[in-house]
Protein backbone atom coordinates (compact mmCIF):
# COMPACT_ATOMS: atom_id res chain seq x y z
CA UNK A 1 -40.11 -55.28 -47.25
CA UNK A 2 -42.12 -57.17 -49.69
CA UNK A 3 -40.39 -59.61 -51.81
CA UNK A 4 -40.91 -58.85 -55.70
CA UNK A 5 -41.49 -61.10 -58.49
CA UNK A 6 -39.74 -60.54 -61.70
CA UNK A 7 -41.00 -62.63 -65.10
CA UNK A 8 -38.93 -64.54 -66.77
CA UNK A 9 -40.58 -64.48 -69.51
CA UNK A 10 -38.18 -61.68 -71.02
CA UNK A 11 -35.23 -64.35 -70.22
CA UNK A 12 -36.04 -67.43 -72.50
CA UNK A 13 -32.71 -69.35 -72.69
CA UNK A 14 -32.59 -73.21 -73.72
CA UNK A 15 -32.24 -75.54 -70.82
CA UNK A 16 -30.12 -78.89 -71.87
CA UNK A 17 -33.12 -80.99 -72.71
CA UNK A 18 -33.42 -77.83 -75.73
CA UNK A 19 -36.51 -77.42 -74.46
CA UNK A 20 -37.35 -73.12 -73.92
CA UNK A 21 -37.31 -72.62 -70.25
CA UNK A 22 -37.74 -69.51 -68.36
CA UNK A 23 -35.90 -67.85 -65.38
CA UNK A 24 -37.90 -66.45 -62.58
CA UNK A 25 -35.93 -63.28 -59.93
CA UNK A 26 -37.92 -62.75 -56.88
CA UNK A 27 -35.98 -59.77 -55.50
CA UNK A 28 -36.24 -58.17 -52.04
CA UNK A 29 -37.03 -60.89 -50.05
CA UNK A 30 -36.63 -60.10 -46.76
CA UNK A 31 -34.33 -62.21 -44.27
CA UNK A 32 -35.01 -60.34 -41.33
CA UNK A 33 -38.66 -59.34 -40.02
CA UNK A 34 -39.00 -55.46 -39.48
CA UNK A 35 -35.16 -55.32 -40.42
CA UNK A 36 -32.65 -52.74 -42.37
CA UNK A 37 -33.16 -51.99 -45.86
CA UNK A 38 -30.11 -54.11 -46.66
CA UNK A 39 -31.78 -57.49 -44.92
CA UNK A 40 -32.86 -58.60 -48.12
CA UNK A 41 -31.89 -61.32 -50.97
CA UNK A 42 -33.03 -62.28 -54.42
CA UNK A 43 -33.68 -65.73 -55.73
CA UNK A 44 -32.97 -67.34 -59.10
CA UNK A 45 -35.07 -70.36 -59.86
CA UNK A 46 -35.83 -71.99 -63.13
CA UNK A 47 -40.11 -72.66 -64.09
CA UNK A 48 -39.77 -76.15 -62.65
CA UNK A 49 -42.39 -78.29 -61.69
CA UNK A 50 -43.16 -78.17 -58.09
CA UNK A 51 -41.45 -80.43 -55.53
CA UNK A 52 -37.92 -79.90 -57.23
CA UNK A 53 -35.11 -79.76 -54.63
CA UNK A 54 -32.34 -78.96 -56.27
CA UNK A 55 -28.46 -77.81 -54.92
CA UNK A 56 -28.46 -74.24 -53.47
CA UNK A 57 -25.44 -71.35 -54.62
CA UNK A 58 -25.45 -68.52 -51.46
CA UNK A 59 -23.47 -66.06 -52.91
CA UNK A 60 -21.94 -62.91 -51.23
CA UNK A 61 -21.03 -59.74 -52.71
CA UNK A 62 -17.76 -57.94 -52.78
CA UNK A 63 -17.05 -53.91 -52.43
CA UNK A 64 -14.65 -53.83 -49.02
CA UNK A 65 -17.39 -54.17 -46.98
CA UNK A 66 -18.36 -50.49 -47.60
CA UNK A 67 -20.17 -50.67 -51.23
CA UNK A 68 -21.59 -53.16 -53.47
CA UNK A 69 -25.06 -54.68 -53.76
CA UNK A 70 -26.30 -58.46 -54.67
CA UNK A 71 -27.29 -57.49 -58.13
CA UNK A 72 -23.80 -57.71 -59.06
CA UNK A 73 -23.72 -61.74 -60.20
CA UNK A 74 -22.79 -61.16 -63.41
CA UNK A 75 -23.64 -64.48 -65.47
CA UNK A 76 -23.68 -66.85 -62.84
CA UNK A 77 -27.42 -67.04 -61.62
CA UNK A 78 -28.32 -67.84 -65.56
CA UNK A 79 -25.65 -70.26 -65.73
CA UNK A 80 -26.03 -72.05 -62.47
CA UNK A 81 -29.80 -72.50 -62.91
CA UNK A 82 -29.02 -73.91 -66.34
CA UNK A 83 -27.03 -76.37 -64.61
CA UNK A 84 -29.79 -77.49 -62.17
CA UNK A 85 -28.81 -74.61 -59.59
CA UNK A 86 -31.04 -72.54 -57.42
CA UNK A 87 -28.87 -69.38 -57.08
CA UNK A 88 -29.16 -66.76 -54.03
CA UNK A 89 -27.23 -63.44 -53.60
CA UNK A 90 -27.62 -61.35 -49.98
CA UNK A 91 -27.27 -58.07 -49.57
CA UNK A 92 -25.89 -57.19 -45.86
CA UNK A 93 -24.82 -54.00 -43.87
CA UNK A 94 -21.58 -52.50 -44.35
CA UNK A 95 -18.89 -50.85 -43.23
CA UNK A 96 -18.72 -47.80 -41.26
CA UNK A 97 -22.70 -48.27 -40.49
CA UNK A 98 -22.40 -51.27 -38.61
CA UNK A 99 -18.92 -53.12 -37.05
CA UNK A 100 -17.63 -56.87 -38.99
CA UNK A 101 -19.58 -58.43 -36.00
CA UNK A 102 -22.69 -57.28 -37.20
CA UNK A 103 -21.46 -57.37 -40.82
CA UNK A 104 -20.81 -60.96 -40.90
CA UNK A 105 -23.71 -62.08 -38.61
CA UNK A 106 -26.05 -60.30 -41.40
CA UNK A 107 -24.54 -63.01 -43.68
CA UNK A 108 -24.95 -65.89 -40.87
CA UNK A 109 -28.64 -64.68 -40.80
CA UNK A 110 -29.39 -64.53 -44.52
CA UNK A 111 -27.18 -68.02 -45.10
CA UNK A 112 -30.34 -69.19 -42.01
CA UNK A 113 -33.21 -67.78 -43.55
CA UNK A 114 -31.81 -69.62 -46.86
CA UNK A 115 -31.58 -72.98 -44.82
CA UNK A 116 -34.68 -72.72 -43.29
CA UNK A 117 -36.81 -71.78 -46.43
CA UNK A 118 -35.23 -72.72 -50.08
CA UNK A 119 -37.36 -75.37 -49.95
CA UNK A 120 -40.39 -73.03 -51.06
CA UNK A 121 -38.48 -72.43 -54.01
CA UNK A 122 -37.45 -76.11 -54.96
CA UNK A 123 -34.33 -75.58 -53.18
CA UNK A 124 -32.85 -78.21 -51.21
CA UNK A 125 -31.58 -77.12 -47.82
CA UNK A 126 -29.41 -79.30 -47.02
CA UNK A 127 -27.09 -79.11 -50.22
CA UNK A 128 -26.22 -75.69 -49.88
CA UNK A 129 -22.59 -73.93 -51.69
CA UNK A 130 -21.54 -70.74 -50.51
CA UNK A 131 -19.29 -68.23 -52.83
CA UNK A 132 -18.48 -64.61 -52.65
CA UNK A 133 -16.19 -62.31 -54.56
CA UNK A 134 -13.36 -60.12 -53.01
CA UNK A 135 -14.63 -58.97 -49.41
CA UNK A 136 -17.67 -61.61 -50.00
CA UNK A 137 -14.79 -63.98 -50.68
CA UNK A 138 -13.67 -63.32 -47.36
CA UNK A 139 -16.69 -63.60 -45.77
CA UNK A 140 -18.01 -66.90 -47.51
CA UNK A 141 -14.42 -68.51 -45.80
CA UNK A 142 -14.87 -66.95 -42.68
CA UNK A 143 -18.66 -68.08 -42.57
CA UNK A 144 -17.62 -72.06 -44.07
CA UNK A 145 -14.79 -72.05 -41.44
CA UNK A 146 -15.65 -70.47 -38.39
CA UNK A 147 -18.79 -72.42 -37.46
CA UNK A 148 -19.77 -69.82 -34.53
CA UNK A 149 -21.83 -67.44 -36.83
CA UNK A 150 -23.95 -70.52 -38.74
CA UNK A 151 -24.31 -72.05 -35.08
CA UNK A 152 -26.42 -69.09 -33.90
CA UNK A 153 -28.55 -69.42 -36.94
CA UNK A 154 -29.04 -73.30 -36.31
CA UNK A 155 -27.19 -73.97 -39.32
CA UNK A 156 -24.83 -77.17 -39.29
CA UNK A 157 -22.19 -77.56 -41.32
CA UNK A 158 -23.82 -80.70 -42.79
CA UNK A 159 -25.36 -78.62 -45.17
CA UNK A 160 -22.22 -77.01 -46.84
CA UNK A 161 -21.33 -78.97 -49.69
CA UNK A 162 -18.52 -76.45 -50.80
CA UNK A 163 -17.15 -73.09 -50.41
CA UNK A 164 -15.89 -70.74 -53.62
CA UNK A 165 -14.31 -68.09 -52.78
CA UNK A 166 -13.06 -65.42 -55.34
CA UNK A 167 -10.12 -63.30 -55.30
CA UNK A 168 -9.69 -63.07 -51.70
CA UNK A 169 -6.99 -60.87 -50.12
CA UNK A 170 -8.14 -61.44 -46.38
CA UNK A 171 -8.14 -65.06 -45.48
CA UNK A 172 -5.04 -64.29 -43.29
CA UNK A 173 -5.70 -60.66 -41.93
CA UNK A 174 -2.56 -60.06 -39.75
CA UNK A 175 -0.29 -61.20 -42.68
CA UNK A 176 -2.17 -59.11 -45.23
CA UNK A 177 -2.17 -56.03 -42.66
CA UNK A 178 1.63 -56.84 -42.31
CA UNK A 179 1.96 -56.65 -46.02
CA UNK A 180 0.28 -53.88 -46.83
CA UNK A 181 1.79 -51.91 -44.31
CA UNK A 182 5.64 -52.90 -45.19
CA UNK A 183 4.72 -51.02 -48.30
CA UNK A 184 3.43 -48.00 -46.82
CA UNK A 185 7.00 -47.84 -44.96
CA UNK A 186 8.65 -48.09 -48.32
CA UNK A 187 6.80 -46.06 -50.12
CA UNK A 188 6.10 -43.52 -47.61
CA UNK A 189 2.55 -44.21 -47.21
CA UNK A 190 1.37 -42.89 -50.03
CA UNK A 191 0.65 -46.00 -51.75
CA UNK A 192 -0.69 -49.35 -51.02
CA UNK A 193 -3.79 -48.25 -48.33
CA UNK A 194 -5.60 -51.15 -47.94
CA UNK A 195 -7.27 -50.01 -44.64
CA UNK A 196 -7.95 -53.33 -43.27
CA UNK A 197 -6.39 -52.31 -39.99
CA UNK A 198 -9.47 -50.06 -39.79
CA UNK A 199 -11.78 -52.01 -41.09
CA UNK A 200 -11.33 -54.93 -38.74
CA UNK A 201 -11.04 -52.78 -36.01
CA UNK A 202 -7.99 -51.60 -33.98
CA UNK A 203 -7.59 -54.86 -31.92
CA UNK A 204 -5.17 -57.06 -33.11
CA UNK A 205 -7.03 -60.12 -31.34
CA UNK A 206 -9.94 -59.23 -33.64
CA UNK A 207 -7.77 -59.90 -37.52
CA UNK A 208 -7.32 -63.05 -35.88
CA UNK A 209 -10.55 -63.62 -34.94
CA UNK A 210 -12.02 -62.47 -38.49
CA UNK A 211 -8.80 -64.72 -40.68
CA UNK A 212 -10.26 -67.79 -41.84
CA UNK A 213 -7.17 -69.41 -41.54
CA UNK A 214 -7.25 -69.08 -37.42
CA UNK A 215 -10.36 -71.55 -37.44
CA UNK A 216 -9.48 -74.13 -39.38
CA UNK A 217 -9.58 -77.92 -37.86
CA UNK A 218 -10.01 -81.03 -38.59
CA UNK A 219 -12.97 -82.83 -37.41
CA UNK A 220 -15.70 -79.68 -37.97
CA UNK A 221 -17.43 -80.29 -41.37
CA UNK A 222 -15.86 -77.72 -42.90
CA UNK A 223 -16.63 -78.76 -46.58
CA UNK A 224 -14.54 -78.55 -49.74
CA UNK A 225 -12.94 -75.14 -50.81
CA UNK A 226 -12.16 -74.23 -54.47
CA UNK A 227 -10.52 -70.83 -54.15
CA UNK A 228 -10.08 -69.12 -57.42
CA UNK A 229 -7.47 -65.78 -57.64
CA UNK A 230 -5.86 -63.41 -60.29
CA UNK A 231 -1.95 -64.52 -60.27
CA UNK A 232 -0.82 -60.94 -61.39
CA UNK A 233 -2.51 -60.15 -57.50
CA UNK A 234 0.81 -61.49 -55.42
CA UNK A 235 -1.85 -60.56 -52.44
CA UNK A 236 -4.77 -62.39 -53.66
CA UNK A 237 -2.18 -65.31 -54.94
CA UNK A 238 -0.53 -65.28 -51.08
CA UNK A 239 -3.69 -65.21 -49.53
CA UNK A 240 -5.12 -68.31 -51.48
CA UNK A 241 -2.00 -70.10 -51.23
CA UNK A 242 -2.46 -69.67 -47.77
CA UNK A 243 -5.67 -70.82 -46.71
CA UNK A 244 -5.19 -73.82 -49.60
CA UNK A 245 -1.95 -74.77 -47.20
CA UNK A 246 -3.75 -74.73 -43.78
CA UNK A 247 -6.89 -76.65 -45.02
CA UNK A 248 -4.72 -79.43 -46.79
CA UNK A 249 -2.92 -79.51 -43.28
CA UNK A 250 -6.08 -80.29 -41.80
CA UNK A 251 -7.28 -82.88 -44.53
CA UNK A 252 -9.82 -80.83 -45.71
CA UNK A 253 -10.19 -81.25 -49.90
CA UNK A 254 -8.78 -77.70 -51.12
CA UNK A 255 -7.35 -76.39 -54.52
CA UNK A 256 -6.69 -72.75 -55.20
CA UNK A 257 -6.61 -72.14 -59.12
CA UNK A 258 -5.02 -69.25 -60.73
CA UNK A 259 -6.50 -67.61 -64.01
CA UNK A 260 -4.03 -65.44 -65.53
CA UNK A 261 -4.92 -62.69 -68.53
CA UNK A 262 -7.73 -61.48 -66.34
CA UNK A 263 -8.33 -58.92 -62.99
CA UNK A 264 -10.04 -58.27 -60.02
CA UNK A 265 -13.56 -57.61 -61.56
CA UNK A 266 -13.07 -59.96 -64.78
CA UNK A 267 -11.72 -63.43 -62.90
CA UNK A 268 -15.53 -62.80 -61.00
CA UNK A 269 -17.75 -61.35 -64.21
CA UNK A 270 -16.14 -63.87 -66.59
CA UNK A 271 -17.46 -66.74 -64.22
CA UNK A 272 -20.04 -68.65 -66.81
CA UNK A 273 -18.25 -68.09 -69.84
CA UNK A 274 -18.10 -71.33 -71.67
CA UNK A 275 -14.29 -70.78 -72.93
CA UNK A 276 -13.42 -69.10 -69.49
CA UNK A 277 -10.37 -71.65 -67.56
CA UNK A 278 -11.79 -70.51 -63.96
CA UNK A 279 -15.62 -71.38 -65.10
CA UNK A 280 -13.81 -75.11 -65.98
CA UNK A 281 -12.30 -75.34 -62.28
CA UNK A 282 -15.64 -74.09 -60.93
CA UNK A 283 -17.61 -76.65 -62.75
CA UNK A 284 -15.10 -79.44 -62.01
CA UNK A 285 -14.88 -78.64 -58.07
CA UNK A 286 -18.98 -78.48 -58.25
CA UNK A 287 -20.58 -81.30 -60.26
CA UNK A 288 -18.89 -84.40 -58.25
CA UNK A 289 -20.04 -82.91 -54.84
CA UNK A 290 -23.94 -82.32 -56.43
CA UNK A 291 -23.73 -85.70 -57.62
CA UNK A 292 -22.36 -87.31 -54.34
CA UNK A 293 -24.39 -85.50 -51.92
CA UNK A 294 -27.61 -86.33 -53.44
């Protein structure tokens, strides 16, 4: 599939020098040769002058692995290439198509086509973040954690300056499975079906290959983690508390930051707003790594 190039030039915006820049979207680009329609990504770059390599955002999409599609970024390519960003969101295969194996290796192999050529579009590949919402929350752990899937893509974890996920409910998979299906008992199944027993397969070896939390170590690379959640989720709360817990225990820098009077969707759309408490944390947890791993 042929990578499109959408002008900018309907999407002035003032960069900080107040000077009128303009965003460029090349859409489609293909991470796989001769691959599924879903093997693609789009790219968010400023007009820069060439030679630029600036820090990389990889973000993931969310939808419970069985919808969604990397046009939903809401403010954050705009805002993240105002702050000296170049911002790239994957599409991959889902859910019942293709198993979590395949799922999450798409993302390994879109997170390696990034590595190996952001450069072409004043990226810098080895300052690369990786964030995802909901089920691409999951994923961006799983990815910055378990370093089998970047491995195969000759991806180091030198590269990964940080890891955002957002609203997360599957950093822990048995517990979360455990959880959701206490309440089914209670409530006599007819509430509460999460599915992720499904989702990640019928093996219970497999929710503990696919948690996060089972791969955490000291001694890996496995770079900073800000994960962000909606408090009124006690799931999404648990699960961050969680993974914050077992990567402290490892000495790996963590915080997980709750943003109340918000929800699922709005704690991830509301990302870029300049009053917005999470977009604070987010900017906090990312300008001192930027400006230390230069």
């Amino acid at each position: 599939m042929n990578a499109k190039l959408v002008s900018a030039l309907v999407l002035p915006f003032l960069f900080s020098s107040s000077i009128a820049m303009a965003q460029k979207l090349t859409v489609d680009v293909a991470y796989v040769e001769n691959g599924h329609k879903r093997h693609v990504l789009d790219i968010y770059t400023l007009e820069k002058p060439a030679g630029t390599s600036l820090p990389v955002m990889f973000w993931i999409h969310g939808g419970g692995w069985q919808v969604g599609d990397k046009s939903d970024v809401a403010l954050k390519p705009k805002v993240l290439t105002e702050r000296g960003f170049v911002f790239v969101s994957t599409n991959y295969r889902l859910l019942p198509e293709v198993n979590m194996d395949d799922l999450t290796g798409d993302v390994a192999k879109s997170l390696g086509w990034v590595h190996k050529n952001i450069a072409k579009y004043g990226g810098d590949p080895k300052r690369i973040f990786v964030g995802g919402h909901s089920a691409g929350a999951q994923l961006a752990a799983l990815i910055c954690i378990d370093d089998r899937y970047l491995e195969r893509e000759g991806v180091s974890f030198d590269v990964l300056k940080g890891c955002v996920p957002v609203d997360g409910d599957t950093y822990d998979i048995p517990k979360i499975i455990m959880t959701a299906e206490h309440r089914q008992t209670l409530y006599g199944g007819k509430m509460f079906s999460f599915g992720h027993r499904q989702k990640f397969g019928n093996d219970p070896e497999k929710h503990v290959d696919f948690s996060a939390v089972t791969h955490v170590a000291k001694g890996k690379g496995i770079p900073p983690f800000l994960l962000l959640y909606f408090p009124g989720n006690p799931d999404t709360r648990a699960q961050a508390g969680r993974l914050e817990s077992v990567l402290r225990a490892a000495d790996i820098p963590a915080r997980a930051y709750g943003k109340g009077d918000s929800n699922h969707s709005r704690l991830n759309n509301d990302l870029g707003k300049p009053d917005d408490p999470a977009t604070v944390e987010f900017y906090k947890f990312l300008d001192p790594l930027i400006s230390g791993s230069k």
